[in-house]
Protein backbone atom coordinates (compact mmCIF):
# COMPACT_ATOMS: atom_id res chain seq x y z
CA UNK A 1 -74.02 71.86 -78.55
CA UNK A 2 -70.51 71.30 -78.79
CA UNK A 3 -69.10 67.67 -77.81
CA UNK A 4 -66.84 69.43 -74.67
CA UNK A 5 -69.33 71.14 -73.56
CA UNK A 6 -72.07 68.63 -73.27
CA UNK A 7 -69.34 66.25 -71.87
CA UNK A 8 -68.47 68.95 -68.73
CA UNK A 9 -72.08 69.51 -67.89
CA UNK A 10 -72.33 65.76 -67.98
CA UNK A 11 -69.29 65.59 -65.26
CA UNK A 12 -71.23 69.06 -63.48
CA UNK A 13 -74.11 66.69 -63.54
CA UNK A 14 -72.02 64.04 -62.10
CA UNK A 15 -69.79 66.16 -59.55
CA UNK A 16 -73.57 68.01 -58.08
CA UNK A 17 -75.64 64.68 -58.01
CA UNK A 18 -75.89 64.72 -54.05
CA UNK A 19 -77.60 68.34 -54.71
CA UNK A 20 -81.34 68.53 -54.22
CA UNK A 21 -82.90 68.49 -57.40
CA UNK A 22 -83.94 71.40 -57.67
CA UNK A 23 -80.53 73.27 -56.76
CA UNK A 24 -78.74 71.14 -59.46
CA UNK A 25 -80.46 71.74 -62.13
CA UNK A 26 -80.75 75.31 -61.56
CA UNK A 27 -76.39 74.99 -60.82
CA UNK A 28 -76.33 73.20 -64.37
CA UNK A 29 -78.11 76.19 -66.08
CA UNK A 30 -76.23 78.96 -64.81
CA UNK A 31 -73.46 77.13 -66.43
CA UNK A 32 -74.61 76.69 -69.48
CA UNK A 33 -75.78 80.36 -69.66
CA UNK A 34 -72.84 81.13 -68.72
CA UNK A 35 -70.89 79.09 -71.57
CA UNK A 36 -73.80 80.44 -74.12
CA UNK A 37 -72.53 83.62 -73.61
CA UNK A 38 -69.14 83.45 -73.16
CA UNK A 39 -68.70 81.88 -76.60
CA UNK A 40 -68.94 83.66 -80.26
CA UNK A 41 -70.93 82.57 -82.70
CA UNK A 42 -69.09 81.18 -84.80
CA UNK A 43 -66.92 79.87 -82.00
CA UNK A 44 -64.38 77.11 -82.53
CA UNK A 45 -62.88 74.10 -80.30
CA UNK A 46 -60.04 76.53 -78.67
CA UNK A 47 -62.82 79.23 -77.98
CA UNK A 48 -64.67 76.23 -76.03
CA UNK A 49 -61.67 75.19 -74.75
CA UNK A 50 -60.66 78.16 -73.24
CA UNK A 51 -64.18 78.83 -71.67
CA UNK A 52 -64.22 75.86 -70.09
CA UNK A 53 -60.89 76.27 -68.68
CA UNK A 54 -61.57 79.89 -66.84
CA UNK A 55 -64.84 77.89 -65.94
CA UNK A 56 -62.79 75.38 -63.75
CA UNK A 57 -63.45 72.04 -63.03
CA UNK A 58 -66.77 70.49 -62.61
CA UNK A 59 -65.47 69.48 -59.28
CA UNK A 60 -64.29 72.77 -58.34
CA UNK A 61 -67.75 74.31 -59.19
CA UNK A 62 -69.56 71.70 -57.33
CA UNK A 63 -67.14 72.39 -54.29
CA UNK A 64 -67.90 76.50 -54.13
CA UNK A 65 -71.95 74.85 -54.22
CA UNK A 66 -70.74 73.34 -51.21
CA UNK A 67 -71.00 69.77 -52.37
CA UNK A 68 -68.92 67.21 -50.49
CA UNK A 69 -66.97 64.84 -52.31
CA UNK A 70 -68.32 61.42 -52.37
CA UNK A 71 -65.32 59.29 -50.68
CA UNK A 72 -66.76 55.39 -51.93
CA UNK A 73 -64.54 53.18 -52.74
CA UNK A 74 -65.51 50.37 -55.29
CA UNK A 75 -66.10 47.20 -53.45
CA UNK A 76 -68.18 44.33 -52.56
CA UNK A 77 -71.52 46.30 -53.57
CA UNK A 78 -70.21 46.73 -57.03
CA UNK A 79 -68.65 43.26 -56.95
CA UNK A 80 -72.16 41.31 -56.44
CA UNK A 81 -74.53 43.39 -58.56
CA UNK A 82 -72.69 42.49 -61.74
CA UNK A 83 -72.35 38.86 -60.92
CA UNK A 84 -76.11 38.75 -60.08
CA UNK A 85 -76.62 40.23 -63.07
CA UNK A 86 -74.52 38.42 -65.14
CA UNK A 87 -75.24 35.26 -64.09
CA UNK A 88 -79.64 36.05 -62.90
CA UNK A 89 -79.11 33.29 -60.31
CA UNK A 90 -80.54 32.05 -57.99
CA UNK A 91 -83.36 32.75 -60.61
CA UNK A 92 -84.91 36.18 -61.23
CA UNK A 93 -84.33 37.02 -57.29
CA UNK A 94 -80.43 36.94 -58.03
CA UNK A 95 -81.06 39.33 -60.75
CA UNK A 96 -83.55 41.81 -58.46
CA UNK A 97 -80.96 41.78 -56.13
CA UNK A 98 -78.59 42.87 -58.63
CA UNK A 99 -80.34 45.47 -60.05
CA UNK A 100 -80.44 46.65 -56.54
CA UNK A 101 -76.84 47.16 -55.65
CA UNK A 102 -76.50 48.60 -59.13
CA UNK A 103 -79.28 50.74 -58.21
CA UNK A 104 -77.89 52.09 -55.17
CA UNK A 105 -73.89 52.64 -55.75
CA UNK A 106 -73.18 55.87 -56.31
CA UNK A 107 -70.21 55.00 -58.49
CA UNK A 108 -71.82 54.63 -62.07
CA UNK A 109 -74.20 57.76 -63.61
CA UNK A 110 -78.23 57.24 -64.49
CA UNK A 111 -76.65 56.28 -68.14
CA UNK A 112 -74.41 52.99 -66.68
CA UNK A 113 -76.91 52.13 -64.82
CA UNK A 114 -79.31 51.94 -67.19
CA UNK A 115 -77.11 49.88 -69.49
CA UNK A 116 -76.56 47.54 -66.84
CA UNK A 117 -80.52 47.05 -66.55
CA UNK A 118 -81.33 46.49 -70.16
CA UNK A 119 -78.25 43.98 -71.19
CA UNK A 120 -79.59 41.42 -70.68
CA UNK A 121 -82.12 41.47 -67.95
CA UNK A 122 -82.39 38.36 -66.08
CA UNK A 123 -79.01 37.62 -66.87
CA UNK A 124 -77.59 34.27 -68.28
CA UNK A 125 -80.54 32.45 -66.29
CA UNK A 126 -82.44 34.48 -68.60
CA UNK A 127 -80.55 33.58 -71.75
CA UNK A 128 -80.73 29.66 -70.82
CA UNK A 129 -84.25 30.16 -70.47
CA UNK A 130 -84.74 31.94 -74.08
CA UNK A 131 -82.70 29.83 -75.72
CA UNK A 132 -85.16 26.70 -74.63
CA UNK A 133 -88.40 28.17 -74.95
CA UNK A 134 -87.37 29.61 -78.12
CA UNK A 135 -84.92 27.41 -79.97
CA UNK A 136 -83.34 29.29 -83.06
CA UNK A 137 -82.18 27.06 -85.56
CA UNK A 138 -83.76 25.70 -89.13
CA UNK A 139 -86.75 23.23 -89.06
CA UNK A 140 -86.10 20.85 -92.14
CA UNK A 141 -89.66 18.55 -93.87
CA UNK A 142 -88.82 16.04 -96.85
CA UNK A 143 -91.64 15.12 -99.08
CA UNK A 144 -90.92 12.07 -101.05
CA UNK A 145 -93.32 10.64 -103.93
CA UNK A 146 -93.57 7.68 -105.92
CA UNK A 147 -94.37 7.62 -109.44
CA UNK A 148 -95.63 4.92 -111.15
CA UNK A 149 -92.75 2.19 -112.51
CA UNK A 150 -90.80 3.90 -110.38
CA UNK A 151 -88.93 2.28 -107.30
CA UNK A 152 -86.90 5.03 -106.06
CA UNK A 153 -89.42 7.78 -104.62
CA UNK A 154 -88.79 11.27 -105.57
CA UNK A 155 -87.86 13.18 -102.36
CA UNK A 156 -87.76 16.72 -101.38
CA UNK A 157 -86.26 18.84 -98.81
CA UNK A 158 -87.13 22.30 -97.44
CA UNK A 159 -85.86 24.40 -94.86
CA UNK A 160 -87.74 27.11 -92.64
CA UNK A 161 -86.54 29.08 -90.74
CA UNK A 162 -83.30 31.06 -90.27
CA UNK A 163 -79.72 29.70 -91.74
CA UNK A 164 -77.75 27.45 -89.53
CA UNK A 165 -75.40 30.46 -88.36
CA UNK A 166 -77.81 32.41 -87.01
CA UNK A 167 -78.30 30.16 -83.94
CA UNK A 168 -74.61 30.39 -82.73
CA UNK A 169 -74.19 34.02 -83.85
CA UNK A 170 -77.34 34.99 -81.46
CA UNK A 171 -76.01 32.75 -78.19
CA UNK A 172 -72.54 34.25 -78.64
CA UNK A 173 -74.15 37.70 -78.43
CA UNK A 174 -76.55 36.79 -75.71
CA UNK A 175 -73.77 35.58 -73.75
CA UNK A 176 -70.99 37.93 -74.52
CA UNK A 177 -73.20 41.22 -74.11
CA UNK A 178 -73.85 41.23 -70.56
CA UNK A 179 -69.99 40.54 -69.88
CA UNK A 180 -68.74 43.19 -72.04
CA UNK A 181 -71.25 45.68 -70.06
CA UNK A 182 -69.96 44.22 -66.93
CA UNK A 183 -66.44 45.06 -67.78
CA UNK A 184 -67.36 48.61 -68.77
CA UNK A 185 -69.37 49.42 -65.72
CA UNK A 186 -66.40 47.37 -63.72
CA UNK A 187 -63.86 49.98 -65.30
CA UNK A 188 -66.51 52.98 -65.08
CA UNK A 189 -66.83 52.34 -61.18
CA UNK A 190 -62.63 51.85 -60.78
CA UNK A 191 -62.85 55.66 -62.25
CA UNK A 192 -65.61 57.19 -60.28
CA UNK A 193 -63.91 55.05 -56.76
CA UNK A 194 -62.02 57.62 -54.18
CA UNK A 195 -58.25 57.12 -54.72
């Protein structure tokens, strides 16, 4: 499928989502049909382009369906799930609660939302947590031995375990990821808001 046409039935998807279930996805595959058959074989990106533009809009189709516009504004909702998520306080029942609000705005698709669930559940709370109960760094043993005559023992070190970067590489990620996704779904929810 070509990479315009997946992304409009992504926005039909979108622009219908208030449809009953089974409406939508019956609205999506007239579409589609449609779009399989108004393009060649061989077609090329100003053959999709074109079909997509006598097509309309997502919103326009989802309008003659009779769908409503969704009129929400981005606001405290969206505000407090991606702190609670961020930060997972006050422990684990900060982070339910965000997964909540996230759960319910209507301002970020099934795909953002999901994103926002698996980076990094429990948020930083979380992280802390990990980061005692599982401490990533090198564990170092020295092994000395004496030989006979000799007054200086003969000692040994060995390392086990990962080098000493990986331990500051993995927090930085741990803490970095669930901001970044925070951002995007902050940005992603400014889009979707009502002007």
């Amino acid at each position: 499928m070509h990479p315009a046409v997946r992304s409009y039935l992504q926005a039909l998807e979108t622009a219908v989502r208030t449809l009953p279930r089974h409406e939508r996805e019956d609205l999506v595959l007239q579409v589609m049909e449609h779009i399989d058959n108004a393009l060649p074989p061989n077609a090329g990106e100003a053959d999709v382009r074109n079909v997509l533009d006598e097509l309309g809009s997502p919103e326009d189709i989802a309008a003659a369906a009779g769908v409503q516009p969704v009129r929400v504004r981005r606001g405290a909702r969206e505000v407090f799930a991606l702190i609670l998520l961020v930060l997972g306080l006050p422990p684990f029942i900060g982070w339910v609660v965000g997964l909540g609000l996230l759960i319910w705005s209507p301002l970020w698709s099934a795909r953002q939302k999901l994103l926002g669930v698996l980076v990094w559940p429990g948020g930083w709370f979380a992280v802390f947590i990990f980061g005692f109960a599982f401490p990533v760094g090198a564990g170092h043993a020295t092994a000395c031995s004496y030989r006979p005559g000799q007054s200086i023992p003969d000692c040994v070190t060995t390392s086990s375990g990962p080098p000493g970067w990986v331990a500051p590489l993995v927090l930085i990620v741990l803490f970095t990821a669930p901001l970044l996704v925070a951002a995007y779904l902050w940005r992603e929810a400014g889009r979707n808001s009502a002007p």
